[in-house]
Protein backbone atom coordinates (compact mmCIF):
# COMPACT_ATOMS: atom_id res chain seq x y z
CA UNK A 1 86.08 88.29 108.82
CA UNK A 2 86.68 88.27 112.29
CA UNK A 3 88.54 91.32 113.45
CA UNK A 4 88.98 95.06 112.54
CA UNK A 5 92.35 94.54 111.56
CA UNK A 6 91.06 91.90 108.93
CA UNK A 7 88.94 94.58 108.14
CA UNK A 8 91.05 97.56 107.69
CA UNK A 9 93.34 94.90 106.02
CA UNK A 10 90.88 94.32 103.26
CA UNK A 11 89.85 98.09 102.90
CA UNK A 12 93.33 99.10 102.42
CA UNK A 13 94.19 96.34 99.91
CA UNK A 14 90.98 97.75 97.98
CA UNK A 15 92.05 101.38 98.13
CA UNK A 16 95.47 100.30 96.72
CA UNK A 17 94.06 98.39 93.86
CA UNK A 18 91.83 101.69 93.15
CA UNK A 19 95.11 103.63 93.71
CA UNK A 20 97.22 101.70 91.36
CA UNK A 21 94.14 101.88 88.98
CA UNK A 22 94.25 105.47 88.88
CA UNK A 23 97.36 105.90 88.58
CA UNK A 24 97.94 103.51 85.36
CA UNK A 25 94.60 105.16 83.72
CA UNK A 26 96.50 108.46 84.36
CA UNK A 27 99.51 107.34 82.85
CA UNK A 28 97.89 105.66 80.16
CA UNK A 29 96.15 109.47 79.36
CA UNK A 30 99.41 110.80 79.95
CA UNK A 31 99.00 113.08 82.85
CA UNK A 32 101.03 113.47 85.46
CA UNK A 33 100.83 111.74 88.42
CA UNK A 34 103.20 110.95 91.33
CA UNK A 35 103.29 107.58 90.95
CA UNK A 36 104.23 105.53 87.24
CA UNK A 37 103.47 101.77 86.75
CA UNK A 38 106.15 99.58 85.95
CA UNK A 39 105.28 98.35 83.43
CA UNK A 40 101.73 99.06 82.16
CA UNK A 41 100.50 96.11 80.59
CA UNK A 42 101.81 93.82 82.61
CA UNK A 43 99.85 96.23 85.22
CA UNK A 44 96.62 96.32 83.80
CA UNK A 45 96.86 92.44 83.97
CA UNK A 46 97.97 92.49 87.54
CA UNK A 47 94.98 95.08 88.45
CA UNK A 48 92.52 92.26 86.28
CA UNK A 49 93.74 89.12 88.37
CA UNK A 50 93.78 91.00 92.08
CA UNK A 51 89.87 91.25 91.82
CA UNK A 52 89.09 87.60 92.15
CA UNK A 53 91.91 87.38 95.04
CA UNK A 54 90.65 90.41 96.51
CA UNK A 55 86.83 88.65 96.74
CA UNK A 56 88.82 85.27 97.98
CA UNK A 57 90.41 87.48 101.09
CA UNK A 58 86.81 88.99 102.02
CA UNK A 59 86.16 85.17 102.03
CA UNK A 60 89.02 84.52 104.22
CA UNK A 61 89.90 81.93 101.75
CA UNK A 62 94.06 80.75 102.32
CA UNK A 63 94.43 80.10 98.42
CA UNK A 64 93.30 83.85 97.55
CA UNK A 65 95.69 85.50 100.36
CA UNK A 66 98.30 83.03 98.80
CA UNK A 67 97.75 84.45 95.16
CA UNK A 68 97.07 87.78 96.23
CA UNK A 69 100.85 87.96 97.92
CA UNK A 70 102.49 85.95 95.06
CA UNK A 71 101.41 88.23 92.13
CA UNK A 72 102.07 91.30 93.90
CA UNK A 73 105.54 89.85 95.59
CA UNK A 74 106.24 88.91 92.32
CA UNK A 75 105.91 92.05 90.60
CA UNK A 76 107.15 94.72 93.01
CA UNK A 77 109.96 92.34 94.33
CA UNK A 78 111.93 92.99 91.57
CA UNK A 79 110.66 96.61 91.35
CA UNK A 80 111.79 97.61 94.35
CA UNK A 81 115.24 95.75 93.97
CA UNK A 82 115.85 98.37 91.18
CA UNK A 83 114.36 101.10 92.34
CA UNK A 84 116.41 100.75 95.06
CA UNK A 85 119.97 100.27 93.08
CA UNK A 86 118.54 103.46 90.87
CA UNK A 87 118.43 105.20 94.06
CA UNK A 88 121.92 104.97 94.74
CA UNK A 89 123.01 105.94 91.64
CA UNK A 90 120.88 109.34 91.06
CA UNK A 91 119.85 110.16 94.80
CA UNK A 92 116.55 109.75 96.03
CA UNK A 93 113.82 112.44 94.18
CA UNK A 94 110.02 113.03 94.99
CA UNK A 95 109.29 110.81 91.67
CA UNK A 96 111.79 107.82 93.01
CA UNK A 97 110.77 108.47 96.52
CA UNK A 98 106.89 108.06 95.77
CA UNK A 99 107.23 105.59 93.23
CA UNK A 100 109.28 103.33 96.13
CA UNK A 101 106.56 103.97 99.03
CA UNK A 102 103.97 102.64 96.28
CA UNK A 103 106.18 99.87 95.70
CA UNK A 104 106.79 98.91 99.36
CA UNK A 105 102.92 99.28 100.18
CA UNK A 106 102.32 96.75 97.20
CA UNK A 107 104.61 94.18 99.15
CA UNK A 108 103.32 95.00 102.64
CA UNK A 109 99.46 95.12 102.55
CA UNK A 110 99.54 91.47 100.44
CA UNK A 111 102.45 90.12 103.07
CA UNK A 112 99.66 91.56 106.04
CA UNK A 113 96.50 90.52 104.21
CA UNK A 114 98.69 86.50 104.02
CA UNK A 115 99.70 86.45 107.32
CA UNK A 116 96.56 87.18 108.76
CA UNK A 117 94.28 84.77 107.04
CA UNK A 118 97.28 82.38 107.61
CA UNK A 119 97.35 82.90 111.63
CA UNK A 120 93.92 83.88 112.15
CA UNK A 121 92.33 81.03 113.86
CA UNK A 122 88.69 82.28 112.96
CA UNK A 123 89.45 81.33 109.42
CA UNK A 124 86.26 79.92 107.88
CA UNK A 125 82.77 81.71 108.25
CA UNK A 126 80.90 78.72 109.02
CA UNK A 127 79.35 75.44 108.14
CA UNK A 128 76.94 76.90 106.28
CA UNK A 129 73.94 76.36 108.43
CA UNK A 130 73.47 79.61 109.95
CA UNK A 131 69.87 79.11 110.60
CA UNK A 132 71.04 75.85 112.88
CA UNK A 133 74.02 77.56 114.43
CA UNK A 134 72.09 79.83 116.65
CA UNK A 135 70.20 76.61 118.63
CA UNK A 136 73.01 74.26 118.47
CA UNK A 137 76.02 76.40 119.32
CA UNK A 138 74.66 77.95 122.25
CA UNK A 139 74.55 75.85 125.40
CA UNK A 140 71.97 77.89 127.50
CA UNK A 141 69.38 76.62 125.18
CA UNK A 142 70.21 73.31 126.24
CA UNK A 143 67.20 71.40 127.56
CA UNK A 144 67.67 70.93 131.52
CA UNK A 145 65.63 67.78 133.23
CA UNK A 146 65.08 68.68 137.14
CA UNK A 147 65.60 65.84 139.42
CA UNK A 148 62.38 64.68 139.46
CA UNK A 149 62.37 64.05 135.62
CA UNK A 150 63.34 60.53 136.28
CA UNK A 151 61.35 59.57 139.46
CA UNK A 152 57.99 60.31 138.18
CA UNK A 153 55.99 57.18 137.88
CA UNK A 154 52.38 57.44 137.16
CA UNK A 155 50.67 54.72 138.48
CA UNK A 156 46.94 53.51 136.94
């Protein structure tokens, strides 16, 4: 990664899979917490199949970013499409209203985390010879000939 936004992209994509972890273990125990999962085996699925996309975006990899936003577009898309019809019905609550935040976060962060592995022009880490790079990237390491490199002529 490049940047501290690609950074602080990544760490808050981890927090909210830790968040929605929590949150589906609490519901699972039957606590209550602020936020519900949709539906909680489909979640528990979801929360499985974001860790390999989540270790694809720390490798800035496009097919992991593209993953990563299609499950989680996929699942809160239609989440927030009702939550936001069941809104207008009832009103807007502190359950509704937390459980819609949630919902939009889970759209944004993957849209951010997409966009900026898409755009980024830093993409890639490397070739893979980082012991090379360090000689043959830098140009002040470059040999230079003075000008008498080529008129010296020993004679026997």
């Amino acid at each position: 990664m490049t940047s501290l936004f690609s950074y602080l992209l990544t760490f808050l994509a981890i927090a909210f899979w830790f968040f929605r972890a929590i949150a589906t273990l609490l519901y699972q125990l039957e606590f209550d917490f602020f936020a519900t999962p949709i539906n909680t085996n489909l979640e528990i699925l979801i929360l499985f199949a974001t860790l390999p996309c989540i270790i694809l975006v720390i490798k800035r990899n496009i097919i992991g970013a593209t993953c990563y936003f299609g499950i989680y577009a996929a699942y809160f898309g239609t989440a927030l499409y009702d939550a936001i019809m069941a809104s207008q019905e009832t009103g807007l609550d502190l359950i509704n209203g937390s459980n819609m935040l949630s919902i939009v976060l889970g759209i944004i962060i993957p849209l951010l985390i997409f966009l900026d592995i898409l755009f980024n022009k830093h993409r890639t880490l490397g070739t893979g010879k980082k012991k090379e790079d360090w000689f043959y990237k830098n140009e002040q390491f470059d040999r230079k000939f003075d000008e008498r490199a080529d008129r010296n002529q020993y004679k026997f």
